[in-house]
N, C-alpha and C. Protein backbone atom coordinates (compact mmCIF):
# COMPACT_ATOMS: atom_id res chain seq x y z
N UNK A 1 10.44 -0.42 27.07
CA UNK A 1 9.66 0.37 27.99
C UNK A 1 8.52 -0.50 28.52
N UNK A 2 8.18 -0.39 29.76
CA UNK A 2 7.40 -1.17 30.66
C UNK A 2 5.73 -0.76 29.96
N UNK A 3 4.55 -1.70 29.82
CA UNK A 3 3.44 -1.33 29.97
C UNK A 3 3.53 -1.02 31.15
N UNK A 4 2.43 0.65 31.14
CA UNK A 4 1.40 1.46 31.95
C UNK A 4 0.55 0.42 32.36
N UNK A 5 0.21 0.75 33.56
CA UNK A 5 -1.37 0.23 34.29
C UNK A 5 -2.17 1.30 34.08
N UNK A 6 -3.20 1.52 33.13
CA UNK A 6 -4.04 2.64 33.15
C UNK A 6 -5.51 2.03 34.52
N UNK A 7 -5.50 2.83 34.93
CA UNK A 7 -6.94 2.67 35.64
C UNK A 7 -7.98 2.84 34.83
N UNK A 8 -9.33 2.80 35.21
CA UNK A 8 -10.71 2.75 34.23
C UNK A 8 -10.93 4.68 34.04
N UNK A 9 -10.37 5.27 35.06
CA UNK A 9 -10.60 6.53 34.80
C UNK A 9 -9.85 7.34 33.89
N UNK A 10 -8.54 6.65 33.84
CA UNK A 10 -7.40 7.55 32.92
C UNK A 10 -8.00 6.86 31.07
N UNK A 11 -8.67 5.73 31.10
CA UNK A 11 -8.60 5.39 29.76
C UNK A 11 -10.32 5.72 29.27
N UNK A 12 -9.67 5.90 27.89
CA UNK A 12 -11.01 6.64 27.12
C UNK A 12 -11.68 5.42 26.53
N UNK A 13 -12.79 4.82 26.50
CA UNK A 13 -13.58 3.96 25.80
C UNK A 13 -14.29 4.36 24.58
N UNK A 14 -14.03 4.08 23.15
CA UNK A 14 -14.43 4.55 22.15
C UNK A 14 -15.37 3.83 21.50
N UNK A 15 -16.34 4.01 21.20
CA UNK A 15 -17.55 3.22 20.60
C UNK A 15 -17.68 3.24 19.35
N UNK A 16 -17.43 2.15 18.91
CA UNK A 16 -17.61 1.53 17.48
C UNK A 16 -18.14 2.32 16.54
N UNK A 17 -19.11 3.26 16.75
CA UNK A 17 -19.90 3.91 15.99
C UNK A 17 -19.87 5.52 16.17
N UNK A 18 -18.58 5.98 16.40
CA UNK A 18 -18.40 7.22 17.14
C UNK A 18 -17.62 7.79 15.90
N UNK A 19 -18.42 8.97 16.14
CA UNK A 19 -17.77 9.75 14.46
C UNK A 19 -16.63 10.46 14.56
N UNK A 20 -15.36 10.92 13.97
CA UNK A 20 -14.64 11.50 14.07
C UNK A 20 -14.43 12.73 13.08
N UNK A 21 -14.25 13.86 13.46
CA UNK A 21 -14.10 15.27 12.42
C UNK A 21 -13.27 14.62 11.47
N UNK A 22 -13.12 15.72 10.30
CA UNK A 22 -11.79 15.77 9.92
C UNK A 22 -10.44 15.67 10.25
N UNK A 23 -10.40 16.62 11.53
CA UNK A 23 -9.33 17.29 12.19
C UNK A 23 -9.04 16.55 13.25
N UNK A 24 -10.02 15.70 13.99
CA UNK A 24 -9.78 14.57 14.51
C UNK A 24 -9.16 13.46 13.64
N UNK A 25 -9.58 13.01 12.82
CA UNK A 25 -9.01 12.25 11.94
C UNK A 25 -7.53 12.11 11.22
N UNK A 26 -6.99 13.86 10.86
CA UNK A 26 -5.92 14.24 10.76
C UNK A 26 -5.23 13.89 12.35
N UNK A 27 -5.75 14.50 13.22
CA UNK A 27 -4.87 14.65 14.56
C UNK A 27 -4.10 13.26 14.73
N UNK A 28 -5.39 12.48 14.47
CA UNK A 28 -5.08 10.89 15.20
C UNK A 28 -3.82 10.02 14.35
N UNK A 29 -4.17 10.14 12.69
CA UNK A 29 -3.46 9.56 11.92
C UNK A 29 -1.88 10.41 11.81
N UNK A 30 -1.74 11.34 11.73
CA UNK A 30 -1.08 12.10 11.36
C UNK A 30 -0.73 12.43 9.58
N UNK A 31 -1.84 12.17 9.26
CA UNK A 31 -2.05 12.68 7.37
C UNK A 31 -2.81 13.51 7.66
N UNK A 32 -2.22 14.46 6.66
CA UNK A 32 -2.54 16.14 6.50
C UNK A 32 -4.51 15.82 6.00
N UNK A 33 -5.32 16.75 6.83
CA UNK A 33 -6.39 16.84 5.99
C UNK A 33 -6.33 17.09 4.78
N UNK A 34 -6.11 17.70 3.72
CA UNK A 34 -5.55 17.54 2.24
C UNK A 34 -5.73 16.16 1.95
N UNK A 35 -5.03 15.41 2.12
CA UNK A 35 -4.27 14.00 1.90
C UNK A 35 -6.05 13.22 2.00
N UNK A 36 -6.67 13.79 3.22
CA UNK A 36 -7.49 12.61 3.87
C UNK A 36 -9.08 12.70 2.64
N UNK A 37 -8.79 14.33 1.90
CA UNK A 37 -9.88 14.14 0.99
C UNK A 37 -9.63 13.80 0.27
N UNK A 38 -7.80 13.76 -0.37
CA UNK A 38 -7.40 13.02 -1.49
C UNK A 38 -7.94 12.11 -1.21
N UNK A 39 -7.29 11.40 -0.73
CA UNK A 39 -7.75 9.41 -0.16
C UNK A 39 -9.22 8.96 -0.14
N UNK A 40 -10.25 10.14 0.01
CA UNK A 40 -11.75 10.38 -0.05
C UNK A 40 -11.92 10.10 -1.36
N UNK A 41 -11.42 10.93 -2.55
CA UNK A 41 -11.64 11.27 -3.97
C UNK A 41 -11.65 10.19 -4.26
N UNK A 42 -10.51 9.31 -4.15
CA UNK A 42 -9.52 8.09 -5.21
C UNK A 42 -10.45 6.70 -3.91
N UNK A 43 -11.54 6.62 -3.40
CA UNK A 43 -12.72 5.61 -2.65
C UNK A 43 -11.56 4.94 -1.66
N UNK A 44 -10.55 5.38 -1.31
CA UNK A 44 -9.50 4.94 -0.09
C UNK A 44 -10.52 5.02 1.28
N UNK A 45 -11.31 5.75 1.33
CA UNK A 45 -11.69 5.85 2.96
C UNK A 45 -13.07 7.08 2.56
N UNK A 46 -14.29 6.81 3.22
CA UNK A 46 -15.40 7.54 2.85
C UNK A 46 -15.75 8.26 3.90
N UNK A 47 -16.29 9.31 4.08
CA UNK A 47 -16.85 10.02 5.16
C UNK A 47 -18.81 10.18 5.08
N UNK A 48 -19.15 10.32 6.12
CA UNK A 48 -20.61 10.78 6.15
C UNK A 48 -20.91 12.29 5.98
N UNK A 49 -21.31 13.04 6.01
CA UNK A 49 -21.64 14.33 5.48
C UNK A 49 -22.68 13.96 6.72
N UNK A 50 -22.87 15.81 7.81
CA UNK A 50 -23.31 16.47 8.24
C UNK A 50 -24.49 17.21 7.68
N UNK A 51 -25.61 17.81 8.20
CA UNK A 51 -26.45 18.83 7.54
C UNK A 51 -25.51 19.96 7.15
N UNK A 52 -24.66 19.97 7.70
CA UNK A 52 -23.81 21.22 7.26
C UNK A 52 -22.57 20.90 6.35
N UNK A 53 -22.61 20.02 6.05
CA UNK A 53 -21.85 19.48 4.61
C UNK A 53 -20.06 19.22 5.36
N UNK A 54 -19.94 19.13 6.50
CA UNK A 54 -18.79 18.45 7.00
C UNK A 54 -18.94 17.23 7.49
N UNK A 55 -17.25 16.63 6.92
CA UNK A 55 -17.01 15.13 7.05
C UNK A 55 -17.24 14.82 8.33
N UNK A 56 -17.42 13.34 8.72
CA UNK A 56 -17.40 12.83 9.52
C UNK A 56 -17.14 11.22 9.07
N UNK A 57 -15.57 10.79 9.97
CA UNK A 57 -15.01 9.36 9.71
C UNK A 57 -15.40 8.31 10.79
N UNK A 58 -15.99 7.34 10.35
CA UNK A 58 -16.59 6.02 11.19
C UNK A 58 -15.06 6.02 11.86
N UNK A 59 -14.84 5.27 13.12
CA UNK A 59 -13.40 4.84 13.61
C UNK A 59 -12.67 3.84 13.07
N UNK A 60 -13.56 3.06 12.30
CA UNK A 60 -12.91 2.13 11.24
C UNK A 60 -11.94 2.47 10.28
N UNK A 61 -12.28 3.56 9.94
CA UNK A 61 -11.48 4.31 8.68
C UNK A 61 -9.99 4.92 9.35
N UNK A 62 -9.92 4.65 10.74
CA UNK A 62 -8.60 5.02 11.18
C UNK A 62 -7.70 3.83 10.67
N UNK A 63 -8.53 2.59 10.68
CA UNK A 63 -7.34 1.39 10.14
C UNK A 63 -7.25 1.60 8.65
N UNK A 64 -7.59 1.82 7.69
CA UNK A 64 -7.46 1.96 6.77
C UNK A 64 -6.31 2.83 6.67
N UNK A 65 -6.95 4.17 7.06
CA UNK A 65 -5.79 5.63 6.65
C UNK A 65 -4.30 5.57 6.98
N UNK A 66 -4.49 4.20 8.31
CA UNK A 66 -3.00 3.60 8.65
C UNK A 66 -2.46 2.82 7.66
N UNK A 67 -3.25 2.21 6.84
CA UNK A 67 -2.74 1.39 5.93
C UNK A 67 -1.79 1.86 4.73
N UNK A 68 -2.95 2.89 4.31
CA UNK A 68 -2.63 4.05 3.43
C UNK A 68 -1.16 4.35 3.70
N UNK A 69 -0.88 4.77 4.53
CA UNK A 69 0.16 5.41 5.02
C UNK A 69 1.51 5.06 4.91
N UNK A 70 1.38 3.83 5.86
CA UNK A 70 2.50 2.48 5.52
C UNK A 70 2.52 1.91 4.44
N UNK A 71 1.72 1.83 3.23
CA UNK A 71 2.17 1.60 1.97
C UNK A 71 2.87 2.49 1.43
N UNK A 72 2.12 4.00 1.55
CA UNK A 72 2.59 5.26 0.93
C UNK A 72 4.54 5.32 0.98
N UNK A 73 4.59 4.99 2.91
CA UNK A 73 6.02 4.62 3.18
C UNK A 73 6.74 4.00 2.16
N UNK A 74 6.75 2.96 1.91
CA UNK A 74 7.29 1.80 1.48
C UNK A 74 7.00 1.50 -0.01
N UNK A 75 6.42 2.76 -0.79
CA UNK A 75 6.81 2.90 -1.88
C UNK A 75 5.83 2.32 -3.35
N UNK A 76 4.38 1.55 -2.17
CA UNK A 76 3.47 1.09 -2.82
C UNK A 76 2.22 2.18 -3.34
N UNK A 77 2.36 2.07 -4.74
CA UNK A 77 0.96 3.06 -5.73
C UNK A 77 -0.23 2.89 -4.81
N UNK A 78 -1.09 3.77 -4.51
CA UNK A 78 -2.14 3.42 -4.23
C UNK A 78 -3.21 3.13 -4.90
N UNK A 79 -2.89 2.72 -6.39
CA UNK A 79 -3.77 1.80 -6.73
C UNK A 79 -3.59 0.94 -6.22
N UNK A 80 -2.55 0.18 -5.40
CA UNK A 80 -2.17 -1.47 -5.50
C UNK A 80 -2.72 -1.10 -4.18
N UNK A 81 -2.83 -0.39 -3.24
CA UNK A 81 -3.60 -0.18 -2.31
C UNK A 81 -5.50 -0.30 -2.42
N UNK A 82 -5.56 0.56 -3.19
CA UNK A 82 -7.47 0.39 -3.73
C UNK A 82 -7.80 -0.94 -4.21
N UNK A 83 -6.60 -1.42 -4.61
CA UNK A 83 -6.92 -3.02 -5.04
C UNK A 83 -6.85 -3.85 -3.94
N UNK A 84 -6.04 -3.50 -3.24
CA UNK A 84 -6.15 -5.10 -2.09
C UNK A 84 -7.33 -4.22 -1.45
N UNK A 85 -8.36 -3.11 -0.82
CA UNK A 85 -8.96 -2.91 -0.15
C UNK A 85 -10.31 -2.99 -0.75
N UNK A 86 -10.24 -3.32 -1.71
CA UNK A 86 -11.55 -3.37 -2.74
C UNK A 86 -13.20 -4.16 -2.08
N UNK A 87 -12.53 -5.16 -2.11
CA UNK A 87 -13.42 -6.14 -1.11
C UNK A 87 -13.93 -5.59 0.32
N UNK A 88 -13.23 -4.67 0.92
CA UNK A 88 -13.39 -4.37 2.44
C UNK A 88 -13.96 -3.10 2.57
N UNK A 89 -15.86 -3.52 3.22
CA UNK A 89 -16.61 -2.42 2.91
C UNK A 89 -16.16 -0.85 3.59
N UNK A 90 -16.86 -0.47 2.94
CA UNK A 90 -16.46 1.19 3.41
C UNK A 90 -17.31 2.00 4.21
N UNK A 91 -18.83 0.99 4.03
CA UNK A 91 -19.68 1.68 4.72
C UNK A 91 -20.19 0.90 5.70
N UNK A 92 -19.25 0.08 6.68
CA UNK A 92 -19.39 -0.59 7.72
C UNK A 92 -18.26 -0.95 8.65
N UNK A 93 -18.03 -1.40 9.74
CA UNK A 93 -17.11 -1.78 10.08
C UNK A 93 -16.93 -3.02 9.50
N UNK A 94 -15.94 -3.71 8.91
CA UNK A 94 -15.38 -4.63 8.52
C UNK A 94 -15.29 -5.78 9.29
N UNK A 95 -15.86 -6.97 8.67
CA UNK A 95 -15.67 -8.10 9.76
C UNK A 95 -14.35 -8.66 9.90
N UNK A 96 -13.81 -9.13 10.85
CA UNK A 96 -12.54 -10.18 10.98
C UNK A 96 -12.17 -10.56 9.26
N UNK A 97 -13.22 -11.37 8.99
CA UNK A 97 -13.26 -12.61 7.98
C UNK A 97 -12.61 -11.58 6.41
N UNK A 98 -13.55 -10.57 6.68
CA UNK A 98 -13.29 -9.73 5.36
C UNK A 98 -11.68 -8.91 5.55
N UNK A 99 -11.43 -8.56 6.83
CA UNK A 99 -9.78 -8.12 6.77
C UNK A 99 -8.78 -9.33 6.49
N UNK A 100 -9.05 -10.64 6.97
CA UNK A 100 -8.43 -11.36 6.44
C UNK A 100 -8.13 -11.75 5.26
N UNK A 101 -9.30 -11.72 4.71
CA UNK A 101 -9.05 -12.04 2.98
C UNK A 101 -8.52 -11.38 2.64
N UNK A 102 -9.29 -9.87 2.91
CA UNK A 102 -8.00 -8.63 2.51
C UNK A 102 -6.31 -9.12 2.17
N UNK A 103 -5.95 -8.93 3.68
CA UNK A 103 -4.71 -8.86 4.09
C UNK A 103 -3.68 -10.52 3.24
N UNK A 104 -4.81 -11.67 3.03
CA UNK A 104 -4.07 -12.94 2.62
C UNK A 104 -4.08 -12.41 0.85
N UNK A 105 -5.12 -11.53 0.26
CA UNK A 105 -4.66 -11.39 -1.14
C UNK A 105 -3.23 -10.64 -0.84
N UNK A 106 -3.46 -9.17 -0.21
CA UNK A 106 -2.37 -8.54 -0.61
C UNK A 106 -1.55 -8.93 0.00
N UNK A 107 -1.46 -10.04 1.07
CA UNK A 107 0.04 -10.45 1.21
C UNK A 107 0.51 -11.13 0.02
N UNK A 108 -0.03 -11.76 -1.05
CA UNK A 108 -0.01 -13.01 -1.91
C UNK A 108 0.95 -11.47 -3.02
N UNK A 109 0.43 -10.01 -2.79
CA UNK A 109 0.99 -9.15 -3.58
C UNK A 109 2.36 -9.05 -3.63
N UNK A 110 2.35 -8.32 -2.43
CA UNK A 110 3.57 -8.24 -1.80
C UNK A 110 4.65 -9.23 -1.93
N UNK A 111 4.19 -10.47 -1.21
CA UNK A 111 5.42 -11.49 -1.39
C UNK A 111 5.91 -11.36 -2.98
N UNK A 112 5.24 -11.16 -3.91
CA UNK A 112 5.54 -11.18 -5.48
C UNK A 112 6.57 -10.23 -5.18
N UNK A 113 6.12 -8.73 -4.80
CA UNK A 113 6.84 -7.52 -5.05
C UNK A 113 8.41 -7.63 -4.48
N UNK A 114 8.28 -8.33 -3.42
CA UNK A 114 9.63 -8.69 -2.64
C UNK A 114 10.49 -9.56 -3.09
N UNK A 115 9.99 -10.73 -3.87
CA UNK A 115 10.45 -11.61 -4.73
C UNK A 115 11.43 -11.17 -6.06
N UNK A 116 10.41 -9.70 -6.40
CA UNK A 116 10.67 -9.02 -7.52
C UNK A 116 12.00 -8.09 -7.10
N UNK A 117 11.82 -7.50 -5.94
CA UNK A 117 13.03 -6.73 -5.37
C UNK A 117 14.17 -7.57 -5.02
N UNK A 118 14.10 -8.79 -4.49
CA UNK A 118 15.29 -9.47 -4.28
C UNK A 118 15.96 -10.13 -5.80
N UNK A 119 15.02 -10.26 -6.77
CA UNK A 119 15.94 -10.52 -8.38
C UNK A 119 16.30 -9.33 -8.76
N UNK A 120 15.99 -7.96 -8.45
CA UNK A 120 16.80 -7.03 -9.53
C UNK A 120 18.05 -6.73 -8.40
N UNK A 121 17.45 -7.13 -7.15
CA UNK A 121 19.21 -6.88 -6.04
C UNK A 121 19.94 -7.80 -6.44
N UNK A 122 19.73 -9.12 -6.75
CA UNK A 122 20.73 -10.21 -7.20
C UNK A 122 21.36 -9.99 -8.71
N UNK A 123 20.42 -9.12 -9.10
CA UNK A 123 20.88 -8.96 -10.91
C UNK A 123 21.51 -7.36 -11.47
N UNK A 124 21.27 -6.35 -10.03
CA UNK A 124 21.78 -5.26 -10.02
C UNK A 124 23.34 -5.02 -10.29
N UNK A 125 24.17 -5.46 -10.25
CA UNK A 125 25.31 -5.48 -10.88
C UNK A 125 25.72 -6.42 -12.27
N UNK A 126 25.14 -7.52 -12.70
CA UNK A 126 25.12 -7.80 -13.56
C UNK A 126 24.08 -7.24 -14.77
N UNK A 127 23.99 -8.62 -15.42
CA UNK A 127 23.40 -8.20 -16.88
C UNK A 127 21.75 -7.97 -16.90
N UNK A 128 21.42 -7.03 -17.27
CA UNK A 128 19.92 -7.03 -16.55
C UNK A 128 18.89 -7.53 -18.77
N UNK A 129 20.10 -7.33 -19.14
CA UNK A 129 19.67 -7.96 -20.68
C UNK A 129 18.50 -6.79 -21.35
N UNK A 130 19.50 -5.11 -20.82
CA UNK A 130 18.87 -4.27 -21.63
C UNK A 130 19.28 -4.10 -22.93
N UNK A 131 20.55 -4.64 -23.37
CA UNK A 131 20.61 -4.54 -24.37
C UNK A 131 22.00 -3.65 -24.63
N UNK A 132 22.33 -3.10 -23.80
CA UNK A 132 23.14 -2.07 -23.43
C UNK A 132 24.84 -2.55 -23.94
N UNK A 133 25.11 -3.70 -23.28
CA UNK A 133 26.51 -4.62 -24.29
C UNK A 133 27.75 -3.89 -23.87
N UNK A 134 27.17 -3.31 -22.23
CA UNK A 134 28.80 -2.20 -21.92
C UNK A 134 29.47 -2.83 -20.85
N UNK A 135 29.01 -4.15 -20.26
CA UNK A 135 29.47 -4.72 -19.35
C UNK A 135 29.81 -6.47 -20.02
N UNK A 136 31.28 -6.89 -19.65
CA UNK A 136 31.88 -7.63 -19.85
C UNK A 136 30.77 -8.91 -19.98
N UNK A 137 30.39 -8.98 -18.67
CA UNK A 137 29.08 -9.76 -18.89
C UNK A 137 28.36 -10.27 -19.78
N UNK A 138 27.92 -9.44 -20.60
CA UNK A 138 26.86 -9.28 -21.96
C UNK A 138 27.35 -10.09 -22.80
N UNK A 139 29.05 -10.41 -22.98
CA UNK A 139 28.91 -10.79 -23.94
C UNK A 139 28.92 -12.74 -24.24
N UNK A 140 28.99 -12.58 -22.46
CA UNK A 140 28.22 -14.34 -22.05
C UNK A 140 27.20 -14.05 -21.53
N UNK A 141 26.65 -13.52 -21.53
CA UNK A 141 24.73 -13.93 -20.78
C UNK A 141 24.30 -13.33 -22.25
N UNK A 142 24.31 -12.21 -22.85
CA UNK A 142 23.19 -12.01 -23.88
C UNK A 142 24.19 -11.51 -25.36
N UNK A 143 25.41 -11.76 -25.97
CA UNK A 143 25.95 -11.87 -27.17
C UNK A 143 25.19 -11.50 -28.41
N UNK A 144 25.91 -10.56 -28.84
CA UNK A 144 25.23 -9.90 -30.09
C UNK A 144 23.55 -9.72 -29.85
N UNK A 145 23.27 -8.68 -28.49
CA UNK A 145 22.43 -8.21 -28.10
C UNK A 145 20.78 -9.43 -28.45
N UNK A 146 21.06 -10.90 -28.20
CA UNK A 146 20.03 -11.42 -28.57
C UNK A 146 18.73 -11.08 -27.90
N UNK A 147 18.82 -10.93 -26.80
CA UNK A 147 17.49 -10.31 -26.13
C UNK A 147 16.53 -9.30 -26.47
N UNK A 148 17.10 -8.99 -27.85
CA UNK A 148 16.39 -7.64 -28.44
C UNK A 148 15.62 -8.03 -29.33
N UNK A 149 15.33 -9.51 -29.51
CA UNK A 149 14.83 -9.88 -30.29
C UNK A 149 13.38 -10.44 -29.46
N UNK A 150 13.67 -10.53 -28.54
CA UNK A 150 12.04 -10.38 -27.06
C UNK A 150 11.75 -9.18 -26.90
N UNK A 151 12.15 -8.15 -27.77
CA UNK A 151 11.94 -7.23 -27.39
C UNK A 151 11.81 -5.75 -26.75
N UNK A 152 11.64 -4.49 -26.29
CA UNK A 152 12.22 -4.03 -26.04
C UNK A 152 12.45 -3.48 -24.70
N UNK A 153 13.64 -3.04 -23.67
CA UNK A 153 13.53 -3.18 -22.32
C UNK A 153 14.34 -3.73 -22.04
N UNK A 154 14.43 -4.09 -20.28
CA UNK A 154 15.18 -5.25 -19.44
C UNK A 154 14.14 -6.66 -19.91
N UNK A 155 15.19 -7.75 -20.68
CA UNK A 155 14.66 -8.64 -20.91
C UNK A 155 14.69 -9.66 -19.64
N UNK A 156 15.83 -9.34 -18.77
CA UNK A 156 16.08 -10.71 -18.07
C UNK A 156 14.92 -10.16 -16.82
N UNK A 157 14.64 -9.17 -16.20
CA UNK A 157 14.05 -8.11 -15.34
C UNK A 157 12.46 -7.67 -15.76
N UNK A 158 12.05 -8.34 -16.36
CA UNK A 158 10.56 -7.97 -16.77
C UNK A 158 9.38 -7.38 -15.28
N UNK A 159 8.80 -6.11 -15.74
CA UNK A 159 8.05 -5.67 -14.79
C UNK A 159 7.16 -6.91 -13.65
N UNK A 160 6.54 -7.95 -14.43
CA UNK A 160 5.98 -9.03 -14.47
C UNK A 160 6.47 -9.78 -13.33
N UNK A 161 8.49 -9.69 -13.08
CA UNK A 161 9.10 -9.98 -12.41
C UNK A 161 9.89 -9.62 -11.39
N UNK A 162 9.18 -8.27 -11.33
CA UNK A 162 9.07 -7.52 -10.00
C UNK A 162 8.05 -6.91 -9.05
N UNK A 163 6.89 -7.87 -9.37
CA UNK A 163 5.83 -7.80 -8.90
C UNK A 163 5.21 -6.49 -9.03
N UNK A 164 5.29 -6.09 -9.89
CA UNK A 164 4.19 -4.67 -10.58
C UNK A 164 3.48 -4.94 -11.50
């Protein structure tokens, strides 16, 4: 699909420092208000308080709640989320420098996690060295269940090695 030519009149200019409701906030992201005080509770994204005790979200916090989101997708805890965002203040807009670091730790995550998903896809039909001894396999990769002696679990598949 072709970019629009918006003229200066059809487009809205939003200022850095422009507060957004709740319900604005829901509208824009599409996470349920529910969700957006969860994400409040657990220090994902902070709001300012009103004299009248309603939220109000800096526009910054729209990149975040996107973040949120697309991890949520794709199957990432949001602790591992609170962790890569740890560093990236909450009560400012965020500089360049600080989303970068951000984004170069938790890419450094991720690549692990993907690393970790492509060994249990390569090891998903074979012997994952639970111990189990029901596949022909077992009894050349791990014989008289030696892996049980590392312990207990997927020995060959360690959490460690799926980036969790």
């Amino acid at each position: 699909m072709p970019a629009q030519n918006l003229d200066d009149a059809t487009v809205q200019h939003h200022r850095p420092d422009e507060l957004l409701t709740i319900g604005e906030m829901s509208s824009r992201t599409g996470v349920a208000v529910s969700a957006l005080r969860f994400y409040e509770g657990l220090g994902l994204i902070s709001a300012e308080r009103t004299s009248g005790n309603q939220r109000r979200y800096a526009r910054h916090m729209l990149r975040r709640v996107s973040l949120v989101t697309v991890a949520k997708h794709l199957g990432i805890p949001l602790s591992d989320v609170q962790a890569a965002l740890a560093d990236v203040p909450l009560d400012r807009t965020p500089t360049h420098e600080e989303w970068q670091r951000a984004s170069r730790q938790w890419k450094r995550q991720l690549e692990a996690r993907r690393l970790g998903i492509e060994k249990l896809e390569r090891e998903l039909t074979g012997c994952i060295g639970c111990g189990c001894l029901s596949m022909k396999a077992c009894s050349l990769l791990n014989p008289d269940d030696a892996l049980s002696e590392a312990g207990s679990g997927p020995r060959r598949l360690e959490p460690g090695d799926l980036g969790v």
